[in-house]
Protein backbone atom coordinates (compact mmCIF):
# COMPACT_ATOMS: atom_id res chain seq x y z
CA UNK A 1 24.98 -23.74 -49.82
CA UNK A 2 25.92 -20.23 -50.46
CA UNK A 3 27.42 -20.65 -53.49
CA UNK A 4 24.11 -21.53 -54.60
CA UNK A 5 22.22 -18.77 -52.84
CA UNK A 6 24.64 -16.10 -54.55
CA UNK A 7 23.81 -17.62 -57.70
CA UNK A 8 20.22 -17.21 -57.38
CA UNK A 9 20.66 -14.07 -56.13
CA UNK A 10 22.71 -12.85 -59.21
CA UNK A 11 19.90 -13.77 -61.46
CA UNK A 12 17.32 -11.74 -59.23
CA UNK A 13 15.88 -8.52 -61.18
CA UNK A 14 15.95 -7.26 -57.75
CA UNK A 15 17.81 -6.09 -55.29
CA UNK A 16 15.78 -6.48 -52.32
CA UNK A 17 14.48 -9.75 -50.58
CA UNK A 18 11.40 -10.36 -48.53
CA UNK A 19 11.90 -10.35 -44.95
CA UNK A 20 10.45 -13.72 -44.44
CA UNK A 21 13.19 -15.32 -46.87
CA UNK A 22 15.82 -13.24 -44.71
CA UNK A 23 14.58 -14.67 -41.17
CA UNK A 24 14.11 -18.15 -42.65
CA UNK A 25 17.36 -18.79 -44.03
CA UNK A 26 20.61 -18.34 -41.96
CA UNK A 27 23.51 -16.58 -43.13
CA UNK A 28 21.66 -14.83 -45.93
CA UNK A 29 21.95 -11.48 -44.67
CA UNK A 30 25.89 -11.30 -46.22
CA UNK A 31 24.58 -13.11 -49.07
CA UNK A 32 22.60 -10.48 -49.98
CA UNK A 33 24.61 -7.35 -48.95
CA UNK A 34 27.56 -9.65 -51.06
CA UNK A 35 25.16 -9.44 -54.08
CA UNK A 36 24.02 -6.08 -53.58
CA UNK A 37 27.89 -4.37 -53.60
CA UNK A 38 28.24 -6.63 -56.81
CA UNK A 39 25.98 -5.50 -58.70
CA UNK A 40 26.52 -2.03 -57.67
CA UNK A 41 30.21 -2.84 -59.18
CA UNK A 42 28.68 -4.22 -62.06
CA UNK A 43 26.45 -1.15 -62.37
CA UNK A 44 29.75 1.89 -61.80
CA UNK A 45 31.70 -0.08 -64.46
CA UNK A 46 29.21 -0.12 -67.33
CA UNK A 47 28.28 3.65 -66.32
CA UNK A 48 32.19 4.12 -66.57
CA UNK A 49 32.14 2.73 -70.00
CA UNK A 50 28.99 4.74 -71.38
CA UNK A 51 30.27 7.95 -70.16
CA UNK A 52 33.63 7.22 -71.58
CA UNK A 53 32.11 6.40 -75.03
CA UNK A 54 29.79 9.60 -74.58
CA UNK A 55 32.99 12.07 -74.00
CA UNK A 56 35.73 10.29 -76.13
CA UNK A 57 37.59 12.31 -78.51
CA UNK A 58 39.20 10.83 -81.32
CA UNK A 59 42.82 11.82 -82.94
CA UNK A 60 43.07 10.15 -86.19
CA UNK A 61 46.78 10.17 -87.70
CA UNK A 62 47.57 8.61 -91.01
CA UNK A 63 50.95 9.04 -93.39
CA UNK A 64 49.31 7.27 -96.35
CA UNK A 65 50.72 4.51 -97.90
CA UNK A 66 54.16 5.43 -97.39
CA UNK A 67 56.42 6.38 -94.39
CA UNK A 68 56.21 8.90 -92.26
CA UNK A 69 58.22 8.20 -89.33
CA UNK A 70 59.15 11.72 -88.19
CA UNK A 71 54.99 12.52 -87.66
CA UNK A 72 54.45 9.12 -85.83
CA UNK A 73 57.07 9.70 -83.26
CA UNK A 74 56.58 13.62 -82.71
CA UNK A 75 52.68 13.11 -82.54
CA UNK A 76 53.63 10.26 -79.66
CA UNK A 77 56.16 12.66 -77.79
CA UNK A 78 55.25 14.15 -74.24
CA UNK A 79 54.71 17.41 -75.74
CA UNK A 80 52.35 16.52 -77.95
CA UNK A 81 50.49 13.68 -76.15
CA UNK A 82 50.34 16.53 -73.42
CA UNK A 83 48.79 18.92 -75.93
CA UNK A 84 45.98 16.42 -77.06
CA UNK A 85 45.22 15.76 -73.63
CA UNK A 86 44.82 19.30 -72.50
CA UNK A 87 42.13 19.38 -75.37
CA UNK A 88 40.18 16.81 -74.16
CA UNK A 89 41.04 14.21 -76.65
CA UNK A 90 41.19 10.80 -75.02
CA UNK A 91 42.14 8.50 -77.89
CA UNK A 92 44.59 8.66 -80.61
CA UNK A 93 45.03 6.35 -84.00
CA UNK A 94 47.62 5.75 -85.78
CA UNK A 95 47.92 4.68 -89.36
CA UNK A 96 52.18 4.25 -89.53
CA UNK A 97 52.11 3.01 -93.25
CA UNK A 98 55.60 1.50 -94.21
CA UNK A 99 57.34 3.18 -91.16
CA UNK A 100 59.88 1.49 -89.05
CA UNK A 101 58.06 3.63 -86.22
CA UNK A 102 55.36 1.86 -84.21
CA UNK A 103 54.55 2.76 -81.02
CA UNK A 104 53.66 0.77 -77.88
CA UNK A 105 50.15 0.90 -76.33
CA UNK A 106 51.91 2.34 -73.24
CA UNK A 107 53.47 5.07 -75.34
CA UNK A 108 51.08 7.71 -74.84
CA UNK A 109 50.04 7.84 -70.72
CA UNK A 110 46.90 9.54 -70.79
CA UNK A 111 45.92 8.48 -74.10
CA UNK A 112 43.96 5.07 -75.46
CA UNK A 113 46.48 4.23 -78.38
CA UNK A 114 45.67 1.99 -80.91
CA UNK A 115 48.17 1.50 -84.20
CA UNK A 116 47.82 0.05 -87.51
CA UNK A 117 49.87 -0.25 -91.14
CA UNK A 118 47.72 -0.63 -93.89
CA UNK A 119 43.85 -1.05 -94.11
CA UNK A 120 41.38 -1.60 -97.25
CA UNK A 121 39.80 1.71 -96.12
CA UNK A 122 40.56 4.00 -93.49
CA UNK A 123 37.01 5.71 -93.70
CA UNK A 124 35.45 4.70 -90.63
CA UNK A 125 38.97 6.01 -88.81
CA UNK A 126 38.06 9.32 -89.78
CA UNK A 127 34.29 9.14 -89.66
CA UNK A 128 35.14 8.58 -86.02
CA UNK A 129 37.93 10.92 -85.82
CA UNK A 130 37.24 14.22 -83.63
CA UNK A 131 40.44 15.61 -85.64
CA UNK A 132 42.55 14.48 -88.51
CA UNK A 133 46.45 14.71 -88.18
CA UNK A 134 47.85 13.63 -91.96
CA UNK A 135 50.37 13.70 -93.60
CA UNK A 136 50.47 16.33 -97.21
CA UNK A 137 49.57 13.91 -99.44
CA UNK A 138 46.65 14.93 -101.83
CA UNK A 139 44.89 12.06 -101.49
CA UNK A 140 44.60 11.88 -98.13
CA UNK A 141 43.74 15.02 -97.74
CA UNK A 142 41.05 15.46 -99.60
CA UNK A 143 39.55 12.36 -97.95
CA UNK A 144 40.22 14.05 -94.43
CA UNK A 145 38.38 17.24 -96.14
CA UNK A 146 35.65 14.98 -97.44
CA UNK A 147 34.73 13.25 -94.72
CA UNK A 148 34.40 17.30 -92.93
CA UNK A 149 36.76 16.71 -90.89
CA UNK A 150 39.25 19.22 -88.91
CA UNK A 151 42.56 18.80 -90.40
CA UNK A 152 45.73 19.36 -89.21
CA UNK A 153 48.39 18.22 -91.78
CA UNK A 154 52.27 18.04 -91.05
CA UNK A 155 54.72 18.67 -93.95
CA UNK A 156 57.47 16.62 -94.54
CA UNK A 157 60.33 19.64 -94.88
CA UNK A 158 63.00 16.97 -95.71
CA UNK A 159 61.21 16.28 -99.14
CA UNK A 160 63.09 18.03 -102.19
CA UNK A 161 60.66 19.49 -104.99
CA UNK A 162 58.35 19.89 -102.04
CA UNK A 163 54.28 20.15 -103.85
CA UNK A 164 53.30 18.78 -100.88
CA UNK A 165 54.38 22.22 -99.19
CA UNK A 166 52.22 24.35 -101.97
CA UNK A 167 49.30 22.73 -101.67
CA UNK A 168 49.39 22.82 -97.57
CA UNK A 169 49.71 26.54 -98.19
CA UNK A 170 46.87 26.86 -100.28
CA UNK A 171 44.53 24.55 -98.73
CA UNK A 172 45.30 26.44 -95.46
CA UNK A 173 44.75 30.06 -97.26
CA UNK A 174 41.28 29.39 -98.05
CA UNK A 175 40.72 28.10 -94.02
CA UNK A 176 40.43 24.75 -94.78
CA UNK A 177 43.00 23.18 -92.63
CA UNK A 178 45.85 24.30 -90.59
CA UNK A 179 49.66 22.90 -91.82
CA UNK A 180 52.32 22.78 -89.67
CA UNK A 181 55.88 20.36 -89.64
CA UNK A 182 57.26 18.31 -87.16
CA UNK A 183 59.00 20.65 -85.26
CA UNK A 184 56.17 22.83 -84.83
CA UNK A 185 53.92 19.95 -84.54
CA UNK A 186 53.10 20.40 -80.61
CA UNK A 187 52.86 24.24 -80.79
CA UNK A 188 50.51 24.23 -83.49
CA UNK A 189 48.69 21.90 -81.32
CA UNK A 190 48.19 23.80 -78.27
CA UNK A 191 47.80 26.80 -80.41
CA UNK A 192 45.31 26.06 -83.02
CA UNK A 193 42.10 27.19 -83.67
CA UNK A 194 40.02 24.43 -85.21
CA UNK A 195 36.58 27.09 -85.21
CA UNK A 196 37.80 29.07 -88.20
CA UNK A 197 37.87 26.25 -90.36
CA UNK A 198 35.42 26.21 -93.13
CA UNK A 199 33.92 23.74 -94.78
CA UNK A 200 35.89 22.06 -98.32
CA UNK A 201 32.98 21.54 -100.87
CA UNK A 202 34.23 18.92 -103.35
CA UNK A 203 34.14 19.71 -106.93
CA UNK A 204 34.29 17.63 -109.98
CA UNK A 205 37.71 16.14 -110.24
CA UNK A 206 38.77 18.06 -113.44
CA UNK A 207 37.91 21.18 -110.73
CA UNK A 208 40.19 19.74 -108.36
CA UNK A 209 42.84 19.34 -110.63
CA UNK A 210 42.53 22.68 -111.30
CA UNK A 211 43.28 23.72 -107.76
CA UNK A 212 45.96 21.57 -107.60
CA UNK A 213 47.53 23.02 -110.44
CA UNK A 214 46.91 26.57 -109.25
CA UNK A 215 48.58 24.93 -105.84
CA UNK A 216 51.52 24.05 -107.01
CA UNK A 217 52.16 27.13 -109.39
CA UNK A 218 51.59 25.65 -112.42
CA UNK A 219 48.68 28.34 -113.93
């Protein structure tokens, strides 16, 4: 019989019963106090959930379609995951490409980590993104600067003939993003100031060339 009357109750649109229901049926006093600290549950959860959603703030990582295995493992470090969290970013992405590198959900205490290889497109991940971490690549980061995005790209020092390096330089000259490597990953995070970024206005892609050219010293 109580089974029942919970059931009804849970479908009630309100909380509170008439009095002559109360007196009339036995034992529906803790039915309804039962019902009542339910949906009060209920109630603190989805409120936990919408005021999660309302004040997450999104690290996107991605290294491309290569491998970038230093970045993945030195953005997923104490230090680091420390550093995030002290900014008041709650969730962190990461794109791990090729890498031999991928982390476990319970990586990152503090942190909601979700990981991935290879996607069609990884727009959405950085429409959603509160802050970009990428690797130097070109491409990606002049999608990271295209979607307006804060950037924050780490250099792979162990490259030889290092472009990658130039443009970083560059890009970062005219306050567009802030470069850093590995080992200075988690100071640069703690440290950086994402404010006096400006905005990167693309240009017709015979104009970016152009910058990349003048990037890597070649005019």
């Amino acid at each position: 019989m109580y089974r029942t009357l919970v059931l009804q109750l849970l479908n009630r649109k309100s909380f509170i019963l008439k009095d002559v229901v109360i007196r009339d049926l036995p034992g529906l006093r803790f039915c309804h106090c039962f019902c009542f600290l339910f949906r009060l549950c209920l109630i603190s959860v989805t409120f936990s959930k919408v005021c999660h959603f309302d004040t997450m703030k999104t690290v996107f990582v991605t290294v491309g379609t290569t491998s970038f295995d230093d970045l993945i493992g030195t953005v997923t470090s104490h230090e680091s995951v420390k550093a995030l969290i002290d900014r008041g970013y709650t969730d962190l992405v990461l794109q791990v490409g090729r890498g031999s590198v991928v982390p476990d959900p319970d990586t990152c205490p503090g942190l909601t980590l979700q990981v991935f290889r290879f996607k069609d497109s990884i727009a959405e991940d950085m429409r959603h993104s509160d802050l970009v971490i990428s690797h130097a690549g070109a491409g990606s980061c002049l999608e990271a600067l295209g979607a307006n995005k804060p950037l924050l790209v780490v250099v792979n020092d162990k490259l030889m003939d290092n472009h990658q390096l130039e443009l970083a330089k560059q890009l970062q000259a005219d306050s567009h993003l802030i470069y850093c490597t590995c080992s200075t990953l988690p100071q640069t995070l703690r440290d950086m100031d994402l404010s006096a970024l400006t905005t990167y206005v693309p240009g017709q892609p015979q104009t970016f060339a152009n910058f990349l050219d003048k990037a890597v010293g070649l005019v």
